[in-house]
N, C-alpha and C. Protein backbone atom coordinates (compact mmCIF):
# COMPACT_ATOMS: atom_id res chain seq x y z
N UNK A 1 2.04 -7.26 -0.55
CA UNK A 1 2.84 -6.13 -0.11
C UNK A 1 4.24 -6.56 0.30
N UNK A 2 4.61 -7.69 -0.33
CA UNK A 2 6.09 -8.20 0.25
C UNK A 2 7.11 -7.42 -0.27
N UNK A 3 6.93 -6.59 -1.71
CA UNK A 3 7.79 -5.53 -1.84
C UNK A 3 8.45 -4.39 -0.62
N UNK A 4 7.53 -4.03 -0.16
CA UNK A 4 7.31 -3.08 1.18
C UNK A 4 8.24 -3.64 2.10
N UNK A 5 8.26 -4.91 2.49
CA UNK A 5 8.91 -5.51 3.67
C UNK A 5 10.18 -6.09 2.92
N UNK A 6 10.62 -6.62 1.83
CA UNK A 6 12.09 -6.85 1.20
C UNK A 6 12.53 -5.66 1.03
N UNK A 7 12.19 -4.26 0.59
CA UNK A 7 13.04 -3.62 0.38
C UNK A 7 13.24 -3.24 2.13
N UNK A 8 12.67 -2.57 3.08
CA UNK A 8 12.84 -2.24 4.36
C UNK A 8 14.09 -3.31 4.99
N UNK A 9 13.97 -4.67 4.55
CA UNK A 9 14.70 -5.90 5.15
C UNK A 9 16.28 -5.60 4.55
N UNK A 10 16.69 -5.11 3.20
CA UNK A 10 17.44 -4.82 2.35
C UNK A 10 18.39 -3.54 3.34
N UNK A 11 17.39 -2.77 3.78
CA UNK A 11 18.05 -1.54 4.26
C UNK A 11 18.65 -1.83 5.55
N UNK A 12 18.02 -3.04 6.43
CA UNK A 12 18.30 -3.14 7.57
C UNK A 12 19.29 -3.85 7.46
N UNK A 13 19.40 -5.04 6.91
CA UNK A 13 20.50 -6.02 6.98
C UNK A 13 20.84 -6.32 5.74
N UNK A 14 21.96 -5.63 4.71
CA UNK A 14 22.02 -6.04 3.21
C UNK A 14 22.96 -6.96 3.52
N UNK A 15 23.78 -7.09 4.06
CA UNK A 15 25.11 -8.44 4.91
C UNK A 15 24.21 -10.13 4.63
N UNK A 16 22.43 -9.94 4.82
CA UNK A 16 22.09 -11.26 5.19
C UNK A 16 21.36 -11.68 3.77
N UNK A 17 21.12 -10.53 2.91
CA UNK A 17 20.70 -10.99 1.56
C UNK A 17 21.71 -10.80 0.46
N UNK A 18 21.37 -12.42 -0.25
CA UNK A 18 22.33 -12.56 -1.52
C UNK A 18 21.99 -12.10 -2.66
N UNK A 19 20.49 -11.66 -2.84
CA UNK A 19 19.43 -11.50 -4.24
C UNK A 19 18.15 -11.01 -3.51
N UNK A 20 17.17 -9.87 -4.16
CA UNK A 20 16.21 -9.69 -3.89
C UNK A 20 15.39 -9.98 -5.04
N UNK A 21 14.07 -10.44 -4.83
CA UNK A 21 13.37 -11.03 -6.08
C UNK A 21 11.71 -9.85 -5.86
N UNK A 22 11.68 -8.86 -6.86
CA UNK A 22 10.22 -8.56 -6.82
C UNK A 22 8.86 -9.20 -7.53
N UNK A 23 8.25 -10.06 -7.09
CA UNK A 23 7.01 -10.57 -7.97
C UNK A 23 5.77 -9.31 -8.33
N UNK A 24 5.88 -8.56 -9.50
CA UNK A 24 4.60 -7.64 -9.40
C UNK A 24 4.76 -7.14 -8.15
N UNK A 25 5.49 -6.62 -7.40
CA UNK A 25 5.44 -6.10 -5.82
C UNK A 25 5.82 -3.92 -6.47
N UNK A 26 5.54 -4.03 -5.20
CA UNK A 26 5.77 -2.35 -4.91
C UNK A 26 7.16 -2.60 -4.51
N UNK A 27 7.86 -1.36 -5.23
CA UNK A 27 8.93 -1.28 -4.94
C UNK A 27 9.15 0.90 -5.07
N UNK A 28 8.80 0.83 -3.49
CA UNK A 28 8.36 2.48 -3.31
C UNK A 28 10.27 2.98 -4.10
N UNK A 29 10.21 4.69 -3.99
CA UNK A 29 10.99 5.33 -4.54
C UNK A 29 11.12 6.36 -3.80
N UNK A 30 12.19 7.29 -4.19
CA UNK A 30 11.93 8.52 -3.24
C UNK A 30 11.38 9.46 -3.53
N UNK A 31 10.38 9.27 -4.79
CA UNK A 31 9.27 9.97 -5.69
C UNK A 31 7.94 9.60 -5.33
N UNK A 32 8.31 8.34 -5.15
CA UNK A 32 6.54 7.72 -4.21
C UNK A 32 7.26 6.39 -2.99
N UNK A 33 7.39 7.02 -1.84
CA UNK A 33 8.41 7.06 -0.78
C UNK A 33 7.07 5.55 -0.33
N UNK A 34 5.35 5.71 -0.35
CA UNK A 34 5.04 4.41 0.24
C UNK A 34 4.37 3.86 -0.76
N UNK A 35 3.46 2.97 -0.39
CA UNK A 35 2.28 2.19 -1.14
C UNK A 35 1.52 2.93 -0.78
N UNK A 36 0.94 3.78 -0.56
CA UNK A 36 -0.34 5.20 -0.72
C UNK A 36 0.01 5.90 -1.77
N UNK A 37 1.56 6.27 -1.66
CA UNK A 37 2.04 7.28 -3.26
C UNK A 37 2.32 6.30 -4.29
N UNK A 38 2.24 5.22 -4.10
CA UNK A 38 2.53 4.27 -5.50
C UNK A 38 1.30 4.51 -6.14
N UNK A 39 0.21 4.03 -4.79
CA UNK A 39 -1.14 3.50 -5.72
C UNK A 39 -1.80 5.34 -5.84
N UNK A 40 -1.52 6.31 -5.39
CA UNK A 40 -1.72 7.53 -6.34
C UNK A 40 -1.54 8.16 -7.40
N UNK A 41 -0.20 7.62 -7.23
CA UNK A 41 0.29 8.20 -8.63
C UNK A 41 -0.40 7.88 -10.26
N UNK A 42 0.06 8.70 -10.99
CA UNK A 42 -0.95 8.62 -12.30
C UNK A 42 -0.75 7.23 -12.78
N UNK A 43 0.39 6.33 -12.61
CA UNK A 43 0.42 5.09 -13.27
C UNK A 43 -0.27 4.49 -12.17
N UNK A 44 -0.43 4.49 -10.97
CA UNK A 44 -1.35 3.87 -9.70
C UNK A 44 -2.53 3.13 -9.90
N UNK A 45 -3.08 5.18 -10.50
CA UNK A 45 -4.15 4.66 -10.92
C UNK A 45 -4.88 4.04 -11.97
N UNK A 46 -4.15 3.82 -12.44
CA UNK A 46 -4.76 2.48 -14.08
C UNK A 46 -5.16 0.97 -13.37
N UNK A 47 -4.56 1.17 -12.05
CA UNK A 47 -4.95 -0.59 -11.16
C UNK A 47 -6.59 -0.79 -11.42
N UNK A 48 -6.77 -1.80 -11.35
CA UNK A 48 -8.12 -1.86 -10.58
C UNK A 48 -8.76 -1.73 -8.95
N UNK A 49 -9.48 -1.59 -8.72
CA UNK A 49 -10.13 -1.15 -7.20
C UNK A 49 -11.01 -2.18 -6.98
N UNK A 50 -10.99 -2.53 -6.11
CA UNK A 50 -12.58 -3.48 -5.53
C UNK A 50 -13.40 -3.07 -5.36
N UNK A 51 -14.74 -3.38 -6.16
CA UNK A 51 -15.88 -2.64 -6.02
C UNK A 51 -16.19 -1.95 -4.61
N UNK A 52 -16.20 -3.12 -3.23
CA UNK A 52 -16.58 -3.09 -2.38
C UNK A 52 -15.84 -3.38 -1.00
N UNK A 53 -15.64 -2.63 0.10
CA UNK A 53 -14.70 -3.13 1.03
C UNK A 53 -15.42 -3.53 2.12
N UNK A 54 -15.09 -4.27 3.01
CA UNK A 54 -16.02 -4.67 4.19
C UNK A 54 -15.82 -3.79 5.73
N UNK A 55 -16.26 -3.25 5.90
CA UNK A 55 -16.41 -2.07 7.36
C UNK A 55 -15.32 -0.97 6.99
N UNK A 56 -15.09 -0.42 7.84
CA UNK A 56 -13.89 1.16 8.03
C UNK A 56 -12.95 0.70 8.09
N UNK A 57 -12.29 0.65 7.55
CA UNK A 57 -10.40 0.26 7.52
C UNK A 57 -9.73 1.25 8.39
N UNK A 58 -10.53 2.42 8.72
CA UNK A 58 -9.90 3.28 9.46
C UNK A 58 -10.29 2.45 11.03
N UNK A 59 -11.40 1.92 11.22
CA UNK A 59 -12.20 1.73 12.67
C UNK A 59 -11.03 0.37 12.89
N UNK A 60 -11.16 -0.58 11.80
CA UNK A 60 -10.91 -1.73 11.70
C UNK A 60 -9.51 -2.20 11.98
N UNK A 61 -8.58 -1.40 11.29
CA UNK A 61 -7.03 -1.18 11.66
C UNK A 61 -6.79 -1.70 9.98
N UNK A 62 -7.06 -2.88 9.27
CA UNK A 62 -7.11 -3.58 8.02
C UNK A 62 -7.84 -3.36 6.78
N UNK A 63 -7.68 -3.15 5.88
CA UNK A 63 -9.03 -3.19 4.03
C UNK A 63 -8.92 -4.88 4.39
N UNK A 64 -10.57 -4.59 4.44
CA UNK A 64 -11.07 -5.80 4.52
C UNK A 64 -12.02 -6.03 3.15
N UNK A 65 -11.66 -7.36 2.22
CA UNK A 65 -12.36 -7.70 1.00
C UNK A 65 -12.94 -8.93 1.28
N UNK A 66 -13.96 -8.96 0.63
CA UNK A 66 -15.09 -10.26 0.57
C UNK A 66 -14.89 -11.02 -0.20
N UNK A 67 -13.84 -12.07 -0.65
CA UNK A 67 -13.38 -12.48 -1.62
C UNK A 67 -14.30 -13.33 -2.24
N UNK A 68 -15.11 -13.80 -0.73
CA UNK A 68 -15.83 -15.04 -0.93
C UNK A 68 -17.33 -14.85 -1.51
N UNK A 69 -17.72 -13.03 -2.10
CA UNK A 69 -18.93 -12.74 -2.26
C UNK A 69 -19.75 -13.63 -3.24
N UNK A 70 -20.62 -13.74 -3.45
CA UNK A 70 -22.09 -14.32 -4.58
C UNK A 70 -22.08 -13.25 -5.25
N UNK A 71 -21.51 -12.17 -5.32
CA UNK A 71 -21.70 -10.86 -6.21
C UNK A 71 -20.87 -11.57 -7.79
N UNK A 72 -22.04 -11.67 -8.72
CA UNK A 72 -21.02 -11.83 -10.46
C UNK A 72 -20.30 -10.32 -10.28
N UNK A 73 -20.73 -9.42 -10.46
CA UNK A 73 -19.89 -8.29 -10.50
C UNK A 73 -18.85 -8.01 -9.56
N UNK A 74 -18.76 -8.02 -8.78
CA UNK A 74 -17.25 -8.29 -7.78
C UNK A 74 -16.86 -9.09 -8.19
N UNK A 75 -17.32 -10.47 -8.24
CA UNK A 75 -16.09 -11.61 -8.56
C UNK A 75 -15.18 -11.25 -9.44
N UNK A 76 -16.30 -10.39 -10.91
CA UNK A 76 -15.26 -9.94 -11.99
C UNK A 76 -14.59 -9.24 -11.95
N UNK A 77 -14.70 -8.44 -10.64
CA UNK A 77 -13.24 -7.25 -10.70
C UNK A 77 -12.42 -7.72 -9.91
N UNK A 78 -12.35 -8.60 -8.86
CA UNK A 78 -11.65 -9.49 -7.73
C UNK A 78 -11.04 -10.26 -9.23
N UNK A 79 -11.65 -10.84 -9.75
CA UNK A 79 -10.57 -11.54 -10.80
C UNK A 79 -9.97 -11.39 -11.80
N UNK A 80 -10.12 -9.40 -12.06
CA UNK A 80 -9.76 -8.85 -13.54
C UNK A 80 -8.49 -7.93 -12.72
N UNK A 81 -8.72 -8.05 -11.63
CA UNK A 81 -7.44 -7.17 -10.26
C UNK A 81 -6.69 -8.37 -10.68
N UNK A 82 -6.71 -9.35 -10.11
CA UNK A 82 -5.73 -10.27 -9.95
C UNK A 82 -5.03 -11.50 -10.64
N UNK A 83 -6.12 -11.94 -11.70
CA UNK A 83 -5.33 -12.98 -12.41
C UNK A 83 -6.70 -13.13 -13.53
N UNK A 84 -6.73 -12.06 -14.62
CA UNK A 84 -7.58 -11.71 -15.40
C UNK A 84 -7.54 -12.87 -16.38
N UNK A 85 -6.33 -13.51 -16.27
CA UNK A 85 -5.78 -14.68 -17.54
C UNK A 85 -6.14 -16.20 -17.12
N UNK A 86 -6.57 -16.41 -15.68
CA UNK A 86 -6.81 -17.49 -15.07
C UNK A 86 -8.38 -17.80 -15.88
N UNK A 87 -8.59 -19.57 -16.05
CA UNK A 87 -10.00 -19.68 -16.03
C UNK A 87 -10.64 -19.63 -15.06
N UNK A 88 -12.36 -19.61 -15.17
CA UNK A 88 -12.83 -19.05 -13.59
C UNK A 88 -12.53 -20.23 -13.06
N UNK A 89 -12.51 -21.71 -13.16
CA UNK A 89 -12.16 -22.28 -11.82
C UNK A 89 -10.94 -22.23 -11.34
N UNK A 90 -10.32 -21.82 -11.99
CA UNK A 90 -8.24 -21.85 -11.48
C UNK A 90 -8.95 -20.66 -10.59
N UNK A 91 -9.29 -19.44 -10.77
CA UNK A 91 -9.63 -18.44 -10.09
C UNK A 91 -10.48 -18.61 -9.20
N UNK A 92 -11.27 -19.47 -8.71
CA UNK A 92 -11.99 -19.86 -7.70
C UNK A 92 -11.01 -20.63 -6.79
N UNK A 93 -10.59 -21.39 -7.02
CA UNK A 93 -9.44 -21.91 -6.06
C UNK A 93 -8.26 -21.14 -5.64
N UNK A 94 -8.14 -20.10 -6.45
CA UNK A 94 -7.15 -19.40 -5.72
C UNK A 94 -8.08 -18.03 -4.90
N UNK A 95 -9.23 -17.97 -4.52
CA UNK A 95 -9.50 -17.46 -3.89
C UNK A 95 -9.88 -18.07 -2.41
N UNK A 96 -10.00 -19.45 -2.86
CA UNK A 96 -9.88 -20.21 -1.61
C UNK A 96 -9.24 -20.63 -0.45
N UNK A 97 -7.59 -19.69 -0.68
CA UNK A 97 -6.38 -19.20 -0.43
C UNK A 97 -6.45 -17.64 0.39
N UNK A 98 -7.25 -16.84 -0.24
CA UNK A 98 -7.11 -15.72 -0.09
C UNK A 98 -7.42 -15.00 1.48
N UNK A 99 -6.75 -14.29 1.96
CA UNK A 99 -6.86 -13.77 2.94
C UNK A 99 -7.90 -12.13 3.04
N UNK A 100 -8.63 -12.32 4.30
CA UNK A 100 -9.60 -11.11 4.06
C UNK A 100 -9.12 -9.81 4.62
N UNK A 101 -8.02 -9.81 5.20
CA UNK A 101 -7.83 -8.85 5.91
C UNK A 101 -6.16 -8.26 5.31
N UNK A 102 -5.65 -7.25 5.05
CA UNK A 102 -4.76 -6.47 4.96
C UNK A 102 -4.15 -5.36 5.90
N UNK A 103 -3.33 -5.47 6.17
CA UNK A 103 -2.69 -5.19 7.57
C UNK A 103 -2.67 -3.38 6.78
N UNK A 104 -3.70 -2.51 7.19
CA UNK A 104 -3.28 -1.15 6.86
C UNK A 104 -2.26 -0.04 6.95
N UNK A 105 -1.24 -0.70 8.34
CA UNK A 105 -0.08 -0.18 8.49
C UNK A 105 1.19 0.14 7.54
N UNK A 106 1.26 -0.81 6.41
CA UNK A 106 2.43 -0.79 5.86
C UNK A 106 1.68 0.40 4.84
N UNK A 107 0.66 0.53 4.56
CA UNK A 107 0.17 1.47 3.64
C UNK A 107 1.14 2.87 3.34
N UNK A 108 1.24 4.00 4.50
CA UNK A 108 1.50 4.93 4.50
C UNK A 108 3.16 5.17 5.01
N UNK A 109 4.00 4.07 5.63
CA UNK A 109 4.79 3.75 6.02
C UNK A 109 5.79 3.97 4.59
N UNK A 110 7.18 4.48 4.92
CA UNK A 110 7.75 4.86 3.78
C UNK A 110 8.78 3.55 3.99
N UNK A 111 9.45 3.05 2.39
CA UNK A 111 9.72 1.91 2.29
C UNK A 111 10.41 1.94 1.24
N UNK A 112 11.26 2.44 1.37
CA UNK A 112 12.16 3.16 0.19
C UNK A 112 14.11 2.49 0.55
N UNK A 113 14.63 2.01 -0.50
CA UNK A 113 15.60 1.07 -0.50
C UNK A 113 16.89 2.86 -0.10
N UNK A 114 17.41 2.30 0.07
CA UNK A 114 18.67 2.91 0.41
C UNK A 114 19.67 2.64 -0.38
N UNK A 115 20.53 3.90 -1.29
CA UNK A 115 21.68 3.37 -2.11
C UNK A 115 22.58 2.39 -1.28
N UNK A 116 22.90 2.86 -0.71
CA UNK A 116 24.50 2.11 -0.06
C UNK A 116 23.87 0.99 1.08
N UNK A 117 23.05 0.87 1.33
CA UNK A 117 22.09 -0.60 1.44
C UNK A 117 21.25 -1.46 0.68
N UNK A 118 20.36 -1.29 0.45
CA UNK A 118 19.85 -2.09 -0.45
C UNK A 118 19.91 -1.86 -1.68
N UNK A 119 20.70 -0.56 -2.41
CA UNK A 119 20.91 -0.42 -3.46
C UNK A 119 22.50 -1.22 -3.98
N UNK A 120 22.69 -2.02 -2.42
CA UNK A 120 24.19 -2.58 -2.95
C UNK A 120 23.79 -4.26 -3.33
N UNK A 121 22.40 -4.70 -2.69
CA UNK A 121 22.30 -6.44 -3.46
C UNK A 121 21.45 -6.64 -4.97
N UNK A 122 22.19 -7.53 -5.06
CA UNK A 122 21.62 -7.48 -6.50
C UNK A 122 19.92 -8.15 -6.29
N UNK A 123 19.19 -7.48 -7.64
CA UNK A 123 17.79 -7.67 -7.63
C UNK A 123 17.35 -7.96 -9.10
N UNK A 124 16.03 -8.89 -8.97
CA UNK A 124 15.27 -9.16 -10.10
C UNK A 124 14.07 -8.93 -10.06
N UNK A 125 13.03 -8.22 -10.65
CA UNK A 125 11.60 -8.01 -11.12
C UNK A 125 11.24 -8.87 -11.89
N UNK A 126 9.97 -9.23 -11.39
CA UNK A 126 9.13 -10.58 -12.53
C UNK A 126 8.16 -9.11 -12.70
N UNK A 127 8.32 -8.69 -13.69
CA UNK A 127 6.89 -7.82 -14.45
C UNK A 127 6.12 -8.65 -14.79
N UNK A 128 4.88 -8.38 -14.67
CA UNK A 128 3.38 -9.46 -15.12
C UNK A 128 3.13 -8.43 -15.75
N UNK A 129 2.94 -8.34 -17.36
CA UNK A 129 2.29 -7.32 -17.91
C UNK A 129 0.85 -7.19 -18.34
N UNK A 130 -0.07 -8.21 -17.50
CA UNK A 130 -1.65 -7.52 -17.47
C UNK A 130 -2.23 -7.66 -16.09
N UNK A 131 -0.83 -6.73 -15.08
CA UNK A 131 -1.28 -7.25 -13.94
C UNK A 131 -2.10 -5.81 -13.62
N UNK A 132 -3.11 -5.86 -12.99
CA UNK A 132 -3.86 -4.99 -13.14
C UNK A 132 -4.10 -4.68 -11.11
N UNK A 133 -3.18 -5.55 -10.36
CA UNK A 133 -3.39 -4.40 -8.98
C UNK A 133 -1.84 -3.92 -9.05
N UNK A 134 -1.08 -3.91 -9.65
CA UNK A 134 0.32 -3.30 -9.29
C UNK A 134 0.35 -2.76 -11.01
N UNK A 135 -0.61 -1.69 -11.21
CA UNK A 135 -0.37 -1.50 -12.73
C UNK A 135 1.12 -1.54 -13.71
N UNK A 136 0.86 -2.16 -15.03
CA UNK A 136 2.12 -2.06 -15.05
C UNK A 136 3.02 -1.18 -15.42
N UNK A 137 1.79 0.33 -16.00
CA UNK A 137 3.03 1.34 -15.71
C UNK A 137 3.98 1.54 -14.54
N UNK A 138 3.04 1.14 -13.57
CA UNK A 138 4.07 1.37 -11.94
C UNK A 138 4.93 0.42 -12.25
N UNK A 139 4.98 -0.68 -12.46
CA UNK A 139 5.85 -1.28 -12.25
C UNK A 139 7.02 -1.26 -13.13
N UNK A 140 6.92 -0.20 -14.24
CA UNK A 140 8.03 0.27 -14.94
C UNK A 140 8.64 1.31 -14.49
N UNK A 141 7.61 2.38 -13.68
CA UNK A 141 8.57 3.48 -13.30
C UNK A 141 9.35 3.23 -11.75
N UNK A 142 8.73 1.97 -11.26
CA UNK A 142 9.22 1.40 -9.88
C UNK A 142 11.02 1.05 -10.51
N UNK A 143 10.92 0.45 -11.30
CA UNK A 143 12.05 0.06 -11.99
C UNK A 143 12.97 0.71 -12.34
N UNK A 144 12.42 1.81 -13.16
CA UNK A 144 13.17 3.00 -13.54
C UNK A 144 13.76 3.80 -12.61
N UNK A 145 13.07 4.03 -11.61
CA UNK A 145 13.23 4.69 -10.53
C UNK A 145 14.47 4.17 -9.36
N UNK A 146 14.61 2.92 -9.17
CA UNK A 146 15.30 2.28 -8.18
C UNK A 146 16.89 2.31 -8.96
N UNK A 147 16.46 1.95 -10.94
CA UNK A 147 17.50 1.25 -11.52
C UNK A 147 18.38 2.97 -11.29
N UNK A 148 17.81 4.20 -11.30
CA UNK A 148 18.23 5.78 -11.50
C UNK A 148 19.23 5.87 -10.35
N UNK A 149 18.25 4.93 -8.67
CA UNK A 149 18.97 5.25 -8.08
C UNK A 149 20.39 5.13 -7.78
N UNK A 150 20.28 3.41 -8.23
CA UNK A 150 21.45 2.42 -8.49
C UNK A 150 21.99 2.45 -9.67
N UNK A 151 22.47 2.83 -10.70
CA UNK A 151 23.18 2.81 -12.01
C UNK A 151 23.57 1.72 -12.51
N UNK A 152 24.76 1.67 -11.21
CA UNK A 152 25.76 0.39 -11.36
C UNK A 152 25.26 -0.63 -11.19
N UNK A 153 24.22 -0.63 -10.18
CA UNK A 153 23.29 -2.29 -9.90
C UNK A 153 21.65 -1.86 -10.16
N UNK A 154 21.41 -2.34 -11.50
CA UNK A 154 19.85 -2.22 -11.63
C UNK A 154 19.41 -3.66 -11.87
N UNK A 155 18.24 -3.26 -11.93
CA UNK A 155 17.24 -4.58 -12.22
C UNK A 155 17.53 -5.79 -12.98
N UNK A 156 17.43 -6.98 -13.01
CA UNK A 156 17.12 -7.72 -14.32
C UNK A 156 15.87 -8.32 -14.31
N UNK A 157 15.13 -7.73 -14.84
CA UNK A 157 13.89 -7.68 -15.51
C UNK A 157 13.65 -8.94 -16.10
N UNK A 158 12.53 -9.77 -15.65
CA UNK A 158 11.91 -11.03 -16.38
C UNK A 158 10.68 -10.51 -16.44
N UNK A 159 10.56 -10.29 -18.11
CA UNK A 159 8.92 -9.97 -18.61
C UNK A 159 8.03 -11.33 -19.17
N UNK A 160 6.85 -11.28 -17.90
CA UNK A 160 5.79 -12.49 -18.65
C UNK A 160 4.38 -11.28 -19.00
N UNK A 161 4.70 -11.00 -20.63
CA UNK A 161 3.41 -9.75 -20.60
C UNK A 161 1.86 -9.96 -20.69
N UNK A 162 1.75 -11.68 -20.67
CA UNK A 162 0.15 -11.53 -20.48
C UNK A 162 -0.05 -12.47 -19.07
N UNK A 163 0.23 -12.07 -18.24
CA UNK A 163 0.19 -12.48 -16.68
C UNK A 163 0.00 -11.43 -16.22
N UNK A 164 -1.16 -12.01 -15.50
CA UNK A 164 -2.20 -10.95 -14.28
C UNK A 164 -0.94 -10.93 -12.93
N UNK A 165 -1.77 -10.65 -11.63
CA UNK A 165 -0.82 -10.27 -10.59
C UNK A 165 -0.17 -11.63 -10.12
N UNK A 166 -0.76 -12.53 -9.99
CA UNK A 166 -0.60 -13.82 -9.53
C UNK A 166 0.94 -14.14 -10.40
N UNK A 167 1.09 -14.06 -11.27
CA UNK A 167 1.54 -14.61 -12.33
C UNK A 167 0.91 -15.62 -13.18
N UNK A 168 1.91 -16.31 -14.58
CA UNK A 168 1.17 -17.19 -15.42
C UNK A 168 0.32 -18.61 -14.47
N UNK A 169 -0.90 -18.70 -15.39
CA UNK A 169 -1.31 -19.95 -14.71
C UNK A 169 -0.37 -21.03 -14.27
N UNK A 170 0.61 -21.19 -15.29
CA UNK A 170 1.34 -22.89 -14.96
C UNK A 170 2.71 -21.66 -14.23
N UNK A 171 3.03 -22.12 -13.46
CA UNK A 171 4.05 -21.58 -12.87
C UNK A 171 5.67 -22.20 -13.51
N UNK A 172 5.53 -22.29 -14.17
CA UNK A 172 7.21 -23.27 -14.79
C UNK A 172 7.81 -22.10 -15.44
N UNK A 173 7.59 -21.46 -16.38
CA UNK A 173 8.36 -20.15 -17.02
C UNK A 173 8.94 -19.27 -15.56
N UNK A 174 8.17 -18.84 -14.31
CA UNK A 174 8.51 -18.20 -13.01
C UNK A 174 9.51 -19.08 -11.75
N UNK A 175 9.28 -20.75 -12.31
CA UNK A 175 10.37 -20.88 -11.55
C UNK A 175 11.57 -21.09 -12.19
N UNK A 176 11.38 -21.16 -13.71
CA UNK A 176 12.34 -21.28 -14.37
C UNK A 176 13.32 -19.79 -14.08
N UNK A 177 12.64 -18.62 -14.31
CA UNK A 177 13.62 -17.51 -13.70
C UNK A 177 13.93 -17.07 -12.87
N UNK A 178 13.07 -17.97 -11.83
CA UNK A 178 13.41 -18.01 -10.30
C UNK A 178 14.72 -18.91 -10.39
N UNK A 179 14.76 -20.14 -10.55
CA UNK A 179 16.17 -20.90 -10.75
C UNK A 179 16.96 -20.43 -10.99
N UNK A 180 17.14 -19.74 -12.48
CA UNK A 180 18.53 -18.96 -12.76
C UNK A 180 18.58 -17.56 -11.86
N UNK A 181 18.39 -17.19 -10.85
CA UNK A 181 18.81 -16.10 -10.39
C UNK A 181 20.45 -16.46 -9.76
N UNK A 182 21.11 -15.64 -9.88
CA UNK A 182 22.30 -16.11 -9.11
C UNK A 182 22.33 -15.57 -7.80
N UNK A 183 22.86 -16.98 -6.94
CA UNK A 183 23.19 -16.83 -5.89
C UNK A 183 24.05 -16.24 -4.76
């Protein structure tokens, strides 16, 4: 959800950023203002869902996932959500990483860039095009949407189209377009 918190950071202080970088992130609009209307919307829903969540997210404050289940069938949607292109052991180790808890607050929280703030630093999108929790229709109309707001300063778009959410297994093509961003 670091989309959520760079663009909010963008609006507050655009003076302290030189470049914003979206990885597969949400990048709300003033058409789908949070990450509740992202992941509603008709391109939303093409994501995948986790079979299974652990207690009330409402009781809990967090969506809590079992990353670590013995379930074959969860594992496969825990790993067809997130890095469908990984082999299963690259994908086992990166769940060994994974955090169980998701802070439910930023969910409904609107997070929407501001022209004459964050629509004034320049920005880049890494599209993963088989990323399947930030579908990638969203992440074209996220694009479309921000680039509508901004004209003069839109996106530059780095497409890797068979990378899940994570991005590509070997990370060298992502820091390679991480490198050339200008400073």
């Amino acid at each position: 959800m670091g989309g959520l918190s760079v663009s909010r950071v963008g609006n507050a202080v655009p003076e302290l950023l030189d470049h914003i970088c979206y990885m597969a992130a949400f990048c709300p609009s003033r058409a789908l203002p949070s990450l509740n209307d992202c992941a509603a919307s008709p391109e939303g829903q093409q994501a995948v869902v986790p079979l299974r969540m652990v207690g009330d997210p409402e009781k809990l404050g967090v969506l809590r996932l079992n990353w670590r289940t013995s379930d074959r069938q969860e594992l496969a949607v825990l790993k067809e959500m997130i890095c469908a292109d990984y082999t299963d052991a690259e994908f086992l180790r990166v769940l060994e990483g994974m955090q169980t808890d998701e802070s439910m607050t930023a969910y409904g929280d609107r997070a929407v860039g501001r022209a004459g703030t964050w629509g004034r630093i320049p920005r880049t999108y890494l599209r993963f095009g088989r990323d399947r929790t930030v579908a990638t229709a969203l992440q074209d109309r996220m694009i479309a949407e921000a680039d509508a707001l901004t004209p003069h300063n839109r996106f530059t778009v780095h497409d890797f189209p068979a990378s899940g959410h994570l991005g590509p297994a070997d990370p060298v093509p992502v820091a390679d377009a991480l490198h050339r961003l200008p400073v």
